[in-house]
Every structure is written in C-alpha cells, then in structure tokens.
C-alpha atoms as a PDB file:
ATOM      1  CA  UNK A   1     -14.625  26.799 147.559  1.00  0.00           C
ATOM      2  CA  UNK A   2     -18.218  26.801 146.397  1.00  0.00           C
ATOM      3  CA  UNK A   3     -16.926  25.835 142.855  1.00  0.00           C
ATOM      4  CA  UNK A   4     -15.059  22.998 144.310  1.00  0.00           C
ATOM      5  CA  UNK A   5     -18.220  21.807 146.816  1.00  0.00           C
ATOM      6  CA  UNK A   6     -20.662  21.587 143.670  1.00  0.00           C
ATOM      7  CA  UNK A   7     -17.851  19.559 141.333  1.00  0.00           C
ATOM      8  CA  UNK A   8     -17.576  17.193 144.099  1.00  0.00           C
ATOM      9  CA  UNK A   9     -21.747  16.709 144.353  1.00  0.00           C
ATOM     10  CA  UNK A  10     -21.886  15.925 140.598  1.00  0.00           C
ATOM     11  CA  UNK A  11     -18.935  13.449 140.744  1.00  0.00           C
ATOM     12  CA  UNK A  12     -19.845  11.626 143.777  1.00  0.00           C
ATOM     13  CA  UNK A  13     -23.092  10.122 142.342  1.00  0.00           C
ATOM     14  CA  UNK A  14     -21.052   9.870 138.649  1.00  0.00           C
ATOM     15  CA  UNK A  15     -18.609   7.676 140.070  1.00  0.00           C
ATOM     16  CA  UNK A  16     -21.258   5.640 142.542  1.00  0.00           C
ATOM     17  CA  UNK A  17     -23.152   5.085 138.977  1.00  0.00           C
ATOM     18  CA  UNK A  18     -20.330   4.024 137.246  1.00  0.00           C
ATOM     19  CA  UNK A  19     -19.414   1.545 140.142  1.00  0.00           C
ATOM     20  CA  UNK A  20     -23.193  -0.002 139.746  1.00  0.00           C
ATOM     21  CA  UNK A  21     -22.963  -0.176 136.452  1.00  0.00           C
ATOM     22  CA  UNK A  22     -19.106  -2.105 136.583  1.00  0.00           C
ATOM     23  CA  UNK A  23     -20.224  -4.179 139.142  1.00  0.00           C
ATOM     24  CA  UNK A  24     -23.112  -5.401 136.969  1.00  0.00           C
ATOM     25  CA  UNK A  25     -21.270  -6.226 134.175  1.00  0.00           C
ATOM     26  CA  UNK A  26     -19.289  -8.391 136.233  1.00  0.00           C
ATOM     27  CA  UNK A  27     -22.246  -9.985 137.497  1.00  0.00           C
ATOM     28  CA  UNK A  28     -23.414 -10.548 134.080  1.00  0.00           C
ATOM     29  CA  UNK A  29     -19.838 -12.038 133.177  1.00  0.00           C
ATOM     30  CA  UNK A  30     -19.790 -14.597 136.379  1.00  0.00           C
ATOM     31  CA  UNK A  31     -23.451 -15.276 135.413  1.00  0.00           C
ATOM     32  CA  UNK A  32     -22.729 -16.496 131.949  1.00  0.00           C
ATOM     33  CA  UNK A  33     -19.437 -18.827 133.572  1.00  0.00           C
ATOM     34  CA  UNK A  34     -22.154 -19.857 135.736  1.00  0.00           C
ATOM     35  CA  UNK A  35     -25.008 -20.600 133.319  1.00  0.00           C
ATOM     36  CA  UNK A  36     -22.261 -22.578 131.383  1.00  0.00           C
ATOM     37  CA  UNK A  37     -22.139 -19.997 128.160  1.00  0.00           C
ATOM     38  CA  UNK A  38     -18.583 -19.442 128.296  1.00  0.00           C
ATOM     39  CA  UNK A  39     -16.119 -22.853 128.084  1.00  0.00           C
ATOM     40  CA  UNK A  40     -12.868 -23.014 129.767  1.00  0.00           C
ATOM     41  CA  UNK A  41      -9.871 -22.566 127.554  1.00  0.00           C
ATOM     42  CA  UNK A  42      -8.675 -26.058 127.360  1.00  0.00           C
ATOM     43  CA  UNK A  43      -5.385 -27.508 126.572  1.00  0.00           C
ATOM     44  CA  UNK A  44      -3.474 -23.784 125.919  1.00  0.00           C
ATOM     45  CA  UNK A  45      -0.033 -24.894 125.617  1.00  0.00           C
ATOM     46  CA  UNK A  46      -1.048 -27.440 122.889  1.00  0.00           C
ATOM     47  CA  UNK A  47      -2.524 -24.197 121.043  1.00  0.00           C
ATOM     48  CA  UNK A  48       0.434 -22.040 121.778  1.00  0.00           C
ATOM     49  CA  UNK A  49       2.877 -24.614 120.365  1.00  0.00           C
ATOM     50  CA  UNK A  50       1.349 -24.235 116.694  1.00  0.00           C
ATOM     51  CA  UNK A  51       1.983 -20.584 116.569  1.00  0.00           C
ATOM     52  CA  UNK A  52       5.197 -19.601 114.358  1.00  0.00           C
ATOM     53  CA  UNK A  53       6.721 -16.570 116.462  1.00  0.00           C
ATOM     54  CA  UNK A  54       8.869 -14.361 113.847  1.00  0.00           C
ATOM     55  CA  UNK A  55      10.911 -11.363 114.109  1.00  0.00           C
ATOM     56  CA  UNK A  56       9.890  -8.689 111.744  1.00  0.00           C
ATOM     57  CA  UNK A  57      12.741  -6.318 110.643  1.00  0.00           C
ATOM     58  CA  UNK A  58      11.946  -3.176 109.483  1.00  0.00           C
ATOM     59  CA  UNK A  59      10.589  -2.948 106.525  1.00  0.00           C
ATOM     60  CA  UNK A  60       8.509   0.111 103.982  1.00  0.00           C
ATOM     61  CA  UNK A  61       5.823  -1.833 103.738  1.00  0.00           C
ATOM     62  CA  UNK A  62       5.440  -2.502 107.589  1.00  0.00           C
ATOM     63  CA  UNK A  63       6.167   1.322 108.588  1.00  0.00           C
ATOM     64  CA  UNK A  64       8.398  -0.186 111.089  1.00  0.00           C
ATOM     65  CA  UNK A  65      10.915   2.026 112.631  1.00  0.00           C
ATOM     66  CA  UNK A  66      14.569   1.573 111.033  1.00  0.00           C
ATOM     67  CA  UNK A  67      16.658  -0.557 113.080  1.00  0.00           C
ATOM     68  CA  UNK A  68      14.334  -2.244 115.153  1.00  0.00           C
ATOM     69  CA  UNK A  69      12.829  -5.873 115.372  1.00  0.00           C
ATOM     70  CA  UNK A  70       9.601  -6.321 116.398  1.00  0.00           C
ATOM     71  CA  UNK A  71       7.969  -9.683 117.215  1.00  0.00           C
ATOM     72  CA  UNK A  72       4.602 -11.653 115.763  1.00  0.00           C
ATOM     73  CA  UNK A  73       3.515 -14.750 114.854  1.00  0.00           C
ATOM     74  CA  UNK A  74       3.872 -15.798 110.787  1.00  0.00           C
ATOM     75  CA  UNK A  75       0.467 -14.954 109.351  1.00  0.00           C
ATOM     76  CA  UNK A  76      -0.295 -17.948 106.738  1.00  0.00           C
ATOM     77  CA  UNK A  77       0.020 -20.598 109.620  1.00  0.00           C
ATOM     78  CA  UNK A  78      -1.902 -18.292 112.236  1.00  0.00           C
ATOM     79  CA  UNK A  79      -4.354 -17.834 109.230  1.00  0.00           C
ATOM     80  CA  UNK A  80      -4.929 -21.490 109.014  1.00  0.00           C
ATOM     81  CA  UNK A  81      -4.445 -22.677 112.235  1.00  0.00           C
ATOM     82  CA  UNK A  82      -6.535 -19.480 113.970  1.00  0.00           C
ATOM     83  CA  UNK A  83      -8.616 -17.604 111.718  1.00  0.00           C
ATOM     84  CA  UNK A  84      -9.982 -15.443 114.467  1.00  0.00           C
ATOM     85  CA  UNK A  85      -6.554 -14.220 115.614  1.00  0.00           C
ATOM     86  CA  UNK A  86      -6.337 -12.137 112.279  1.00  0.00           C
ATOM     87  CA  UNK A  87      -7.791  -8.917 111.614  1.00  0.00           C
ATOM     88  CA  UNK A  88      -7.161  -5.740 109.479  1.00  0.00           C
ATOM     89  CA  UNK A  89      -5.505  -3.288 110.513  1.00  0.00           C
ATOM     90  CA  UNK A  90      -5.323  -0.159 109.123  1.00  0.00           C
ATOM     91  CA  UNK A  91      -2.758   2.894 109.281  1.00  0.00           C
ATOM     92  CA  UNK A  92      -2.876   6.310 108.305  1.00  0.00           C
ATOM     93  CA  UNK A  93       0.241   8.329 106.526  1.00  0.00           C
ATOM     94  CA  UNK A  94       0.456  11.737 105.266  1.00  0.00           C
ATOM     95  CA  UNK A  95       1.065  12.011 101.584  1.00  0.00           C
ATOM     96  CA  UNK A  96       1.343  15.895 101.920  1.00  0.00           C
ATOM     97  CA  UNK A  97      -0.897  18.613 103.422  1.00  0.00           C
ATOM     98  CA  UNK A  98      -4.050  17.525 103.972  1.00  0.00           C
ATOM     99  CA  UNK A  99      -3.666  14.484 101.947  1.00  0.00           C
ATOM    100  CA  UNK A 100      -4.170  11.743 104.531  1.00  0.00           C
ATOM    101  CA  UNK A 101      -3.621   7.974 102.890  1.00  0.00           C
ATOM    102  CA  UNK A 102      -5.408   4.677 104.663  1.00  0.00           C
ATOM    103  CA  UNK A 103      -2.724   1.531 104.482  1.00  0.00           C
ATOM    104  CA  UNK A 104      -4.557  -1.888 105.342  1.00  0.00           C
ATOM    105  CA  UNK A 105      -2.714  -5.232 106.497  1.00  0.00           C
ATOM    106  CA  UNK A 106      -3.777  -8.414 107.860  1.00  0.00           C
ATOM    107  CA  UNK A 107      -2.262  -8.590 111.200  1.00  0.00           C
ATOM    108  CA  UNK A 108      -2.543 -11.004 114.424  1.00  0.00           C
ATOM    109  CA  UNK A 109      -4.836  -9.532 117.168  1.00  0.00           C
ATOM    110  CA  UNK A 110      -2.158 -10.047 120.144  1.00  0.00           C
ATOM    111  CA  UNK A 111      -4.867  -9.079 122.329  1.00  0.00           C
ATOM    112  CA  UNK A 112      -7.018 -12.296 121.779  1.00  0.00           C
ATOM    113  CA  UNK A 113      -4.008 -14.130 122.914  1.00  0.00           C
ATOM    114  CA  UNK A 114      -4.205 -12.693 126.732  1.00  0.00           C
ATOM    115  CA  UNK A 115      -7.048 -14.673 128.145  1.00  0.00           C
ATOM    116  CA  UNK A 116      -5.108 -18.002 126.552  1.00  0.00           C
ATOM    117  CA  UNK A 117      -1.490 -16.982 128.572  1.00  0.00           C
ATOM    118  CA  UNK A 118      -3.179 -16.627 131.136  1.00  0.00           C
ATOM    119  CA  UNK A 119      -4.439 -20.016 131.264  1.00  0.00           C
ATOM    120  CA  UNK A 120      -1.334 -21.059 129.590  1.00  0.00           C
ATOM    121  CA  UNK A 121       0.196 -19.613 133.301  1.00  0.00           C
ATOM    122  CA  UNK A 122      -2.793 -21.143 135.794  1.00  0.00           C
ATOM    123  CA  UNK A 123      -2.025 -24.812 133.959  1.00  0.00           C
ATOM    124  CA  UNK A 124       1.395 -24.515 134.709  1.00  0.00           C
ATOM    125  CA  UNK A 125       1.107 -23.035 138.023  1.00  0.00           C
ATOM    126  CA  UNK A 126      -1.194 -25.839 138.657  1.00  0.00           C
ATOM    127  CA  UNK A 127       1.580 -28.208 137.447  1.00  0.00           C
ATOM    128  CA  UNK A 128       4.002 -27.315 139.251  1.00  0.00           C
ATOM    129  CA  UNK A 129       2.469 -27.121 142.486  1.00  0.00           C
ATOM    130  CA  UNK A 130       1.194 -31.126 141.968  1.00  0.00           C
ATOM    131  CA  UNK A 131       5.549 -31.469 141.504  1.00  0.00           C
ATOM    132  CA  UNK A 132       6.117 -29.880 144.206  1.00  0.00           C
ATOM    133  CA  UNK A 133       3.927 -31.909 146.651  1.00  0.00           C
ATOM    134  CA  UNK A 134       4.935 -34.922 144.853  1.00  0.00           C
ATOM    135  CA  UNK A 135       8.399 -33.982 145.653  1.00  0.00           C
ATOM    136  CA  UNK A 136       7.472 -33.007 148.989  1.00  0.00           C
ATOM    137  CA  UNK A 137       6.108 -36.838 149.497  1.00  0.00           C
ATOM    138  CA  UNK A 138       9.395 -38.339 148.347  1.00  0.00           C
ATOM    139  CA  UNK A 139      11.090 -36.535 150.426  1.00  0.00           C
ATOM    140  CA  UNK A 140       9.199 -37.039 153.439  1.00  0.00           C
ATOM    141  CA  UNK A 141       9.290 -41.079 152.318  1.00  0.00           C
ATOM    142  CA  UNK A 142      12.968 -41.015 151.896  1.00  0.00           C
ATOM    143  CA  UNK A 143      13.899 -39.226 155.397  1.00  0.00           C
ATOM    144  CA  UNK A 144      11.716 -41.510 156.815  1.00  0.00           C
ATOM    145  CA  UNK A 145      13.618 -44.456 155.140  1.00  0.00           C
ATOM    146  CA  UNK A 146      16.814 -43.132 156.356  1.00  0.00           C
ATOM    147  CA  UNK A 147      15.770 -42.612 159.809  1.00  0.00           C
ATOM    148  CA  UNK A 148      14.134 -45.959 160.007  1.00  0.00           C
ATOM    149  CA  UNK A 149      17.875 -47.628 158.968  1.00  0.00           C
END
C-alpha cells in the first residue's frame, strides 16, 4: 500500500505538468491563428481534385503484401502539383542474420493531407447547411403560396 501511495505522489504532479505544458502549446497554436501566422486552407476541394488516386498492387519493389491493393496518389503529378506531399521513406529488410538492408522510396506523406479533409469536410458541411436553409425558404414560400390559393 505504501508502494502504491508514493507511485501515485510522483504521478500526480507528472501528469498536472504535462497538462500545463499541453495546454500551452495550445495556447501558443490559437496565438499564432490569432496573430495571423497561420492562413486558412482555402479552396480544398479545388486541391483535392488534382490528385491522381491509384491502386497499387503488390509488387517486390513495394514490399507490398501478395494479394492486396493498397491505395495512393500517382507520384509524378503529386510531385509537380505538391512537392511538399512527398518524402522518403525508408524500409528495413533482413538480408540474413544480422545483415539488416535500408530500401528508400519517394512516397506521399498521407498525413499532410488530414488538416486539408478536414477542411475539405467543414466547406461542405458549410454548403450544405446554406442548401438546406435555402430549401427550407422555398418551402416555407411555397406552403405559403398554396395556402394563400
């Protein structure tokens, strides 16, 4: 019990630090949005339109499991189009014991394209709600028509 007393003393003020310290960096985040050094993403489904989604089929080269597709964009256009979407990534195989081999490959950061669905999803969200009330209006308009007949 006094093991369990004196583990729970040094995490308390480990996990209250770690709190501050989050909490900062989200002030420091909301600060830079605020101080105008971060830009909105604008336009996102005009920049998702020129990527070429593929399907890549197994291949050696890929070490791709057989049998299995697995889905990127085409790397020449996302090269040209979005240089910062590439980077190299780099696997390691066994080529016997204690032999290990480094493979490198361009390959699309997927990761980088978060922050741009999701304001892919809040334009479109947006858009849809300005339908709907549109809708909404035209409704309204044409029950009163009817009613008015």
């Amino acid at each position: 019990m006094m093991q369990l007393t004196m583990k729970f003393r040094i995490l308390f003020p480990a996990i209250g630090m770690l709190a501050l310290t989050l909490s900062g960096y989200a002030q420091t985040g909301s600060q830079k949005i605020a101080e105008g050094r971060v830009n909105a993403i604008m336009q996102p489904f005009s920049i998702l339109m020129q990527l070429e989604p593929v399907v890549l089929n197994a291949a050696p080269e890929l070490n791709l499991p057989s049998k299995k597709e697995f889905y990127s964009f085409d790397l020449s256009t996302t090269r040209q189009q979005f240089p910062g979407l590439i980077r190299w990534q780099t696997t390691w195989t066994q080529k016997g014991k204690n032999n290990p081999v480094a493979k490198g490959k361009e390959a699309v950061n997927l990761e980088q394209l978060v922050p741009l669905l999701v304001a892919a999803l809040q334009q479109q969200r947006k858009e849809l709600m300005e339908i709907h009330k549109k809708l909404d209006k035209m409704q309204e308009q044409s029950n009163r028509d009817h009613k008015t007949k």
